[in-house]
PDB file of N, CA and C in Angstrom:
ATOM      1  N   UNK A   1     -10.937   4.437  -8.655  1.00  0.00           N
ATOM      2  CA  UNK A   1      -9.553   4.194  -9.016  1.00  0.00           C
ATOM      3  C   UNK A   1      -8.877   5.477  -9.482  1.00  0.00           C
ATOM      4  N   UNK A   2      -9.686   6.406 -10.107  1.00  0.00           N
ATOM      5  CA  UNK A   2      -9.171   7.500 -10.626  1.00  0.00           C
ATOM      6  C   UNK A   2      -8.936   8.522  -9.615  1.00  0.00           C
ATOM      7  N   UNK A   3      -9.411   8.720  -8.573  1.00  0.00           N
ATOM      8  CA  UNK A   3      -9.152   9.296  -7.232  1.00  0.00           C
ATOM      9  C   UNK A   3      -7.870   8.721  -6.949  1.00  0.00           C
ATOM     10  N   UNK A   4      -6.884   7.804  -6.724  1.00  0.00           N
ATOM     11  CA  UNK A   4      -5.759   6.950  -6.709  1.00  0.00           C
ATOM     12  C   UNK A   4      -4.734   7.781  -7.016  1.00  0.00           C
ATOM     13  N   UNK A   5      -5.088   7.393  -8.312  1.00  0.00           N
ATOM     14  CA  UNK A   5      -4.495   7.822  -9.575  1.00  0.00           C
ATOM     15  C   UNK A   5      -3.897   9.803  -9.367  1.00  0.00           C
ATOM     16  N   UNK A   6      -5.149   9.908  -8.675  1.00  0.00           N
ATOM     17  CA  UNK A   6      -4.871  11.520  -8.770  1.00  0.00           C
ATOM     18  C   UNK A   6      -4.209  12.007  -7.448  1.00  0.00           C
ATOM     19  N   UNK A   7      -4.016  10.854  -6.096  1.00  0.00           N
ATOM     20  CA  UNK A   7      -3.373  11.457  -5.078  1.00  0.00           C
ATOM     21  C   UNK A   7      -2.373  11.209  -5.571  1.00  0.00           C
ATOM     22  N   UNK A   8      -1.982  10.104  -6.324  1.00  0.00           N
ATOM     23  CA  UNK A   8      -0.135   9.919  -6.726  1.00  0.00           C
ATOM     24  C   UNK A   8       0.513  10.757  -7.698  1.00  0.00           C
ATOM     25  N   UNK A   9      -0.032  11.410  -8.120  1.00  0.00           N
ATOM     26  CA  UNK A   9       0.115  12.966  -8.968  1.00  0.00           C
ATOM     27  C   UNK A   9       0.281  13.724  -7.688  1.00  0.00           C
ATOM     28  N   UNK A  10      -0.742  14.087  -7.095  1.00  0.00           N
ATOM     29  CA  UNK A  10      -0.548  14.846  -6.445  1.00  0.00           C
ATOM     30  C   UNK A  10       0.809  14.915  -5.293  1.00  0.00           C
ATOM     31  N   UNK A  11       1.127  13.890  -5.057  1.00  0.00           N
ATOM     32  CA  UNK A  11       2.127  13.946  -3.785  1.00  0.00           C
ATOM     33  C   UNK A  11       3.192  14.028  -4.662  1.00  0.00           C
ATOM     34  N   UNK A  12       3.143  13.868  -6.236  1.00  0.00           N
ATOM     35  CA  UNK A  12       4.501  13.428  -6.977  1.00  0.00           C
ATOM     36  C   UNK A  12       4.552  15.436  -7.304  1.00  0.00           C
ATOM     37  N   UNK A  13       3.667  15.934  -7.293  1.00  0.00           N
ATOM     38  CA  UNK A  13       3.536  17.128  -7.427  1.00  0.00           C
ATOM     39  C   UNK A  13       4.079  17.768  -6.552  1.00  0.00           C
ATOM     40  N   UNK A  14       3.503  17.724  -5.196  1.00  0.00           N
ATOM     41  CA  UNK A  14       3.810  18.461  -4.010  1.00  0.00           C
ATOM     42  C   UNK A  14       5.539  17.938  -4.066  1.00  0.00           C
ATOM     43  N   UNK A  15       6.057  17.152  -4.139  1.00  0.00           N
ATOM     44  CA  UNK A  15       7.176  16.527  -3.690  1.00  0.00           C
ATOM     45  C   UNK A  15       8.570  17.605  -4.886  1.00  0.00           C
ATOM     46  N   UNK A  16       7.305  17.524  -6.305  1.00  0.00           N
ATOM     47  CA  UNK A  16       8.451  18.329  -6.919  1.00  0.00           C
ATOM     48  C   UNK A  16       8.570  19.998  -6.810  1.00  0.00           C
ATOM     49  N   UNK A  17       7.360  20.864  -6.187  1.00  0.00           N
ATOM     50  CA  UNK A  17       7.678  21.983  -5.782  1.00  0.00           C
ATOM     51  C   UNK A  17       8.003  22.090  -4.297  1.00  0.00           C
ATOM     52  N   UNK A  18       8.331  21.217  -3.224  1.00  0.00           N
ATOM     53  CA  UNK A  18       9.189  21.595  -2.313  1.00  0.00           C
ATOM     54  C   UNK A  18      10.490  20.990  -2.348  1.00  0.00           C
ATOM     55  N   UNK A  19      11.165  20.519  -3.591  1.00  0.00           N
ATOM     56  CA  UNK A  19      12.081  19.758  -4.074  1.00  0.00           C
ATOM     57  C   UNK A  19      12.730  18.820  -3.286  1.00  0.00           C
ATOM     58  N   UNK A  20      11.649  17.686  -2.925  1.00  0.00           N
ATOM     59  CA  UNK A  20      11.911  16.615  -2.203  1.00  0.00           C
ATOM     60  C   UNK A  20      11.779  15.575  -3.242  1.00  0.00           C
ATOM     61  N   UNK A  21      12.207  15.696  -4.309  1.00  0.00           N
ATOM     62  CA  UNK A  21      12.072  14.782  -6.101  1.00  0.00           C
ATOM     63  C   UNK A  21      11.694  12.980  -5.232  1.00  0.00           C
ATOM     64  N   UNK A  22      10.843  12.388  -5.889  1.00  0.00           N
ATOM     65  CA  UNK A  22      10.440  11.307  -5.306  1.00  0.00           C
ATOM     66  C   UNK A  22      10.243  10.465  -6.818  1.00  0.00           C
ATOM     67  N   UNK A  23      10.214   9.585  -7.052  1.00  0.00           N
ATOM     68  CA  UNK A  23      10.269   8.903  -7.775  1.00  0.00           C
ATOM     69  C   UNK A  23       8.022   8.800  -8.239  1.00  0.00           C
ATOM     70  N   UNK A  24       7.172   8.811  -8.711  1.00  0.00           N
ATOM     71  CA  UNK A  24       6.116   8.531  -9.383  1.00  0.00           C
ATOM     72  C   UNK A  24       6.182   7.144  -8.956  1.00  0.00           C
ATOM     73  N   UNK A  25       6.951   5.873  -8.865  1.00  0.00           N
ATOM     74  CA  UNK A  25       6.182   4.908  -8.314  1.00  0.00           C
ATOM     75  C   UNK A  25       6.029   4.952  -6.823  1.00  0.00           C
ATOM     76  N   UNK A  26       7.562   5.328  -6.409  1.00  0.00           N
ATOM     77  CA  UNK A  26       7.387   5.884  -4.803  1.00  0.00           C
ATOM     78  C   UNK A  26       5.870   6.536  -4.616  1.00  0.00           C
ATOM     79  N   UNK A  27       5.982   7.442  -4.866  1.00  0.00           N
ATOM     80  CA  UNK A  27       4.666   8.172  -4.310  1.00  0.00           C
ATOM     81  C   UNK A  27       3.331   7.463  -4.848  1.00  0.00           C
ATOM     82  N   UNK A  28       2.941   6.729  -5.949  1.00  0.00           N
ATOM     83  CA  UNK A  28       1.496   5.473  -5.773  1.00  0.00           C
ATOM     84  C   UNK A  28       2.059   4.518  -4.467  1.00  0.00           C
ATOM     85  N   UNK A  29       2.887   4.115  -4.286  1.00  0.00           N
ATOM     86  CA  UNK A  29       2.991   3.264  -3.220  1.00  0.00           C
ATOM     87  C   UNK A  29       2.786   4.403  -1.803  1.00  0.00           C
ATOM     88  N   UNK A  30       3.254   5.232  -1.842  1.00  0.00           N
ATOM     89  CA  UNK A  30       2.721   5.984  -0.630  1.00  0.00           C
ATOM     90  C   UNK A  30       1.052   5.913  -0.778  1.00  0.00           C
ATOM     91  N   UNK A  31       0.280   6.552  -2.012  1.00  0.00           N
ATOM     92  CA  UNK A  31      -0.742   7.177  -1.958  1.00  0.00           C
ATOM     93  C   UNK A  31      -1.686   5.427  -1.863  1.00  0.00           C
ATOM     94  N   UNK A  32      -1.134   4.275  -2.535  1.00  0.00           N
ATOM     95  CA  UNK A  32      -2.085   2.902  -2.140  1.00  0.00           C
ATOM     96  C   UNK A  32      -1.803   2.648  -0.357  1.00  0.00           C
ATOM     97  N   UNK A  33      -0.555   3.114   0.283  1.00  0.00           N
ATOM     98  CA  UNK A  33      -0.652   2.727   1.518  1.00  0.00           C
ATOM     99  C   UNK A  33      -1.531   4.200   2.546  1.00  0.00           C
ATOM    100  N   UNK A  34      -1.778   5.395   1.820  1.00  0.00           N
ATOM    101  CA  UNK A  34      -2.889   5.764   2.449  1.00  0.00           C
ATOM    102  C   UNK A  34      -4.102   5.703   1.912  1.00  0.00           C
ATOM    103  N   UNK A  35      -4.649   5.025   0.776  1.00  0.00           N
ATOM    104  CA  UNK A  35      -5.874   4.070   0.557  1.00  0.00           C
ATOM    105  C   UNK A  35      -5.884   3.370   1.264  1.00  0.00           C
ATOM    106  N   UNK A  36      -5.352   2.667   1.881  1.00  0.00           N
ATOM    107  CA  UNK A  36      -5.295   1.344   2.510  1.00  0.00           C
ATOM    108  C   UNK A  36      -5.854   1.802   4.113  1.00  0.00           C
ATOM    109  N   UNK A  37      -4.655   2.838   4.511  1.00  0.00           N
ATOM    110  CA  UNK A  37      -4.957   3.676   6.132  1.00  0.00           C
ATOM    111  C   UNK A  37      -6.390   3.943   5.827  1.00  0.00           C
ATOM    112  N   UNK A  38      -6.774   4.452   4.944  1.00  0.00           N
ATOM    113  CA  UNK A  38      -8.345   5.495   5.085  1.00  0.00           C
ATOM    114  C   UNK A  38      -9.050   4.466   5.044  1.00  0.00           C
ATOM    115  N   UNK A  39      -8.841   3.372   4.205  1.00  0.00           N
ATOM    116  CA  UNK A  39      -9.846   1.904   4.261  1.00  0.00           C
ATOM    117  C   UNK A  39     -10.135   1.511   5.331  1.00  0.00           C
ATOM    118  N   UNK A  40      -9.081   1.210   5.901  1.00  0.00           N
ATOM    119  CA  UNK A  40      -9.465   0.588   7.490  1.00  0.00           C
ATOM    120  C   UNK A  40      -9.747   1.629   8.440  1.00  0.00           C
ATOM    121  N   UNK A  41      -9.052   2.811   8.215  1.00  0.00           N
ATOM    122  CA  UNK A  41     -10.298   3.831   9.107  1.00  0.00           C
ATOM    123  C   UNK A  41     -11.511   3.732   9.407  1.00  0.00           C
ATOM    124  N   UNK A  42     -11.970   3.766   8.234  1.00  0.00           N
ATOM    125  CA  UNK A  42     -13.344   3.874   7.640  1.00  0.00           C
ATOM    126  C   UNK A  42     -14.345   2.959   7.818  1.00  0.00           C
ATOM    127  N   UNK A  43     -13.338   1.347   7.879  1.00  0.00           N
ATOM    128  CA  UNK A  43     -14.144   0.080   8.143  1.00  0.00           C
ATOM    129  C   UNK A  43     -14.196   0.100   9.791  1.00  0.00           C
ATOM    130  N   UNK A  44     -13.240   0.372  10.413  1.00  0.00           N
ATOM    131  CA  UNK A  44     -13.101   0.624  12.211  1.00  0.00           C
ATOM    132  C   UNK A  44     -14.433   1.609  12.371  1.00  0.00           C
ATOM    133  N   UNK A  45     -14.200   2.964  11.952  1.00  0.00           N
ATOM    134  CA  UNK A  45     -15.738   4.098  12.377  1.00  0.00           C
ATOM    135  C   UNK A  45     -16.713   3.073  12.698  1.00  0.00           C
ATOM    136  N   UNK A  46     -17.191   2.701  10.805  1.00  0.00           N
ATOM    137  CA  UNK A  46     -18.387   2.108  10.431  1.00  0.00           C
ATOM    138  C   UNK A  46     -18.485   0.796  12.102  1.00  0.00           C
ATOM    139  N   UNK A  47     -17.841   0.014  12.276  1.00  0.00           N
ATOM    140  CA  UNK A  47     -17.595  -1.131  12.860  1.00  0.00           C
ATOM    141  C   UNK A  47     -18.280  -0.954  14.819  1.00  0.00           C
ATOM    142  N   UNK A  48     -17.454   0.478  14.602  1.00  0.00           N
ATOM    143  CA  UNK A  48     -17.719   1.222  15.811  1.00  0.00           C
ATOM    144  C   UNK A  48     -19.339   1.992  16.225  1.00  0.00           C
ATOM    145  N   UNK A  49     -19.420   2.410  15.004  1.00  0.00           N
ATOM    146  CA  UNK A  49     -20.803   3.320  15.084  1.00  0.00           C
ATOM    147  C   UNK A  49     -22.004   1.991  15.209  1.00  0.00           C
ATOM    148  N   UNK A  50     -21.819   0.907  14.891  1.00  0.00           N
ATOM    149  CA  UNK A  50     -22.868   0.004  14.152  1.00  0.00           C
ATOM    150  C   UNK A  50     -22.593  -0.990  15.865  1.00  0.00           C
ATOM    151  N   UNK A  51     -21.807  -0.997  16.328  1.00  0.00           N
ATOM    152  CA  UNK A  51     -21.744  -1.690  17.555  1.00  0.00           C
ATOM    153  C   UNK A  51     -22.134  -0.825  18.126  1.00  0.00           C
ATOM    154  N   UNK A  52     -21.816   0.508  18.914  1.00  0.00           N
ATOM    155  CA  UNK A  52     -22.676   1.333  20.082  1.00  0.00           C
ATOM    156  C   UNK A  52     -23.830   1.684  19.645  1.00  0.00           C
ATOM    157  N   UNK A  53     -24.594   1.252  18.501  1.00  0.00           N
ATOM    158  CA  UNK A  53     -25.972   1.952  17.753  1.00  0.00           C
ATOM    159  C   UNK A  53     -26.654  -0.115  18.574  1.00  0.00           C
ATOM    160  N   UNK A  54     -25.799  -0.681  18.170  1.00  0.00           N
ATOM    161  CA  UNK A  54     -26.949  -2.080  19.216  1.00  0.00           C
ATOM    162  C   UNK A  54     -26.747  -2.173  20.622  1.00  0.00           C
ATOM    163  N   UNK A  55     -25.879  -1.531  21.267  1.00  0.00           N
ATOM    164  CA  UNK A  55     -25.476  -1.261  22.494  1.00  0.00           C
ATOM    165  C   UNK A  55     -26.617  -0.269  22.747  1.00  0.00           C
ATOM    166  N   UNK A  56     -26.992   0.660  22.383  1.00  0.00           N
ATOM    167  CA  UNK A  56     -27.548   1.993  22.503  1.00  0.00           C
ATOM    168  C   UNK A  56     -29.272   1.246  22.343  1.00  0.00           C
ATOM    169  N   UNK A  57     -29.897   0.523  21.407  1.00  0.00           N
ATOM    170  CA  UNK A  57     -30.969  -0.235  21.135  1.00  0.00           C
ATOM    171  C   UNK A  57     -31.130  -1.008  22.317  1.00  0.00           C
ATOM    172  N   UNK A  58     -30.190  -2.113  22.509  1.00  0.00           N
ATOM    173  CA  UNK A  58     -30.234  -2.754  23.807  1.00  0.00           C
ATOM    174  C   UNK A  58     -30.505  -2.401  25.241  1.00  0.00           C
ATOM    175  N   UNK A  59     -29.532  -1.264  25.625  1.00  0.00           N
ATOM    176  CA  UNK A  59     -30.199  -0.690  26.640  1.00  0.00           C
ATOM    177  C   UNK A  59     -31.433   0.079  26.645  1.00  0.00           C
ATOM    178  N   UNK A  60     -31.984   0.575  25.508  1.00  0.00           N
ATOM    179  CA  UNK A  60     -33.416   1.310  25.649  1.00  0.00           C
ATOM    180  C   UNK A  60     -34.468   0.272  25.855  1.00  0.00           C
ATOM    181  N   UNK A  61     -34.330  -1.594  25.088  1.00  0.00           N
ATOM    182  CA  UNK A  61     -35.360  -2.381  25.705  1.00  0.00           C
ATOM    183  C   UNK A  61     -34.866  -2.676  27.167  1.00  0.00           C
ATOM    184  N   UNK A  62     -34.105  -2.698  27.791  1.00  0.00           N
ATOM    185  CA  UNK A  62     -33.952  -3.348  29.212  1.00  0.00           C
ATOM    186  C   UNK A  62     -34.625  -2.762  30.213  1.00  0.00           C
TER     187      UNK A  62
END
């Protein structure tokens, strides 16, 4: 959670030295909707790697 916590600093950061001023809740709602992107990234890879790894098993018994 504290990783979270620290991208929404961070973008609230970046946002105030290229003076694009963003509001601190704005930017947690950015930084939970790229928690969210990297979540389901992450669950797709996993989803992916774990299906061609029994694809890959399967054809070595045939």
């Amino acid at each position: 959670m504290a990783w979270w916590l620290l991208l929404a600093l961070a973008l609230w950061l970046l946002g105030q030295a290229v003076r694009q001023a963003a509001s601190l809740t704005s930017c947690a709602a950015s930084s939970a909707f790229l928690v969210v992107m990297g979540e389901i990234g992450d669950w797709l890879r996993r989803r992916w790697t774990a299906r061609r790894g029994r694809a890959e098993a399967h054809a070595k018994t045939a």
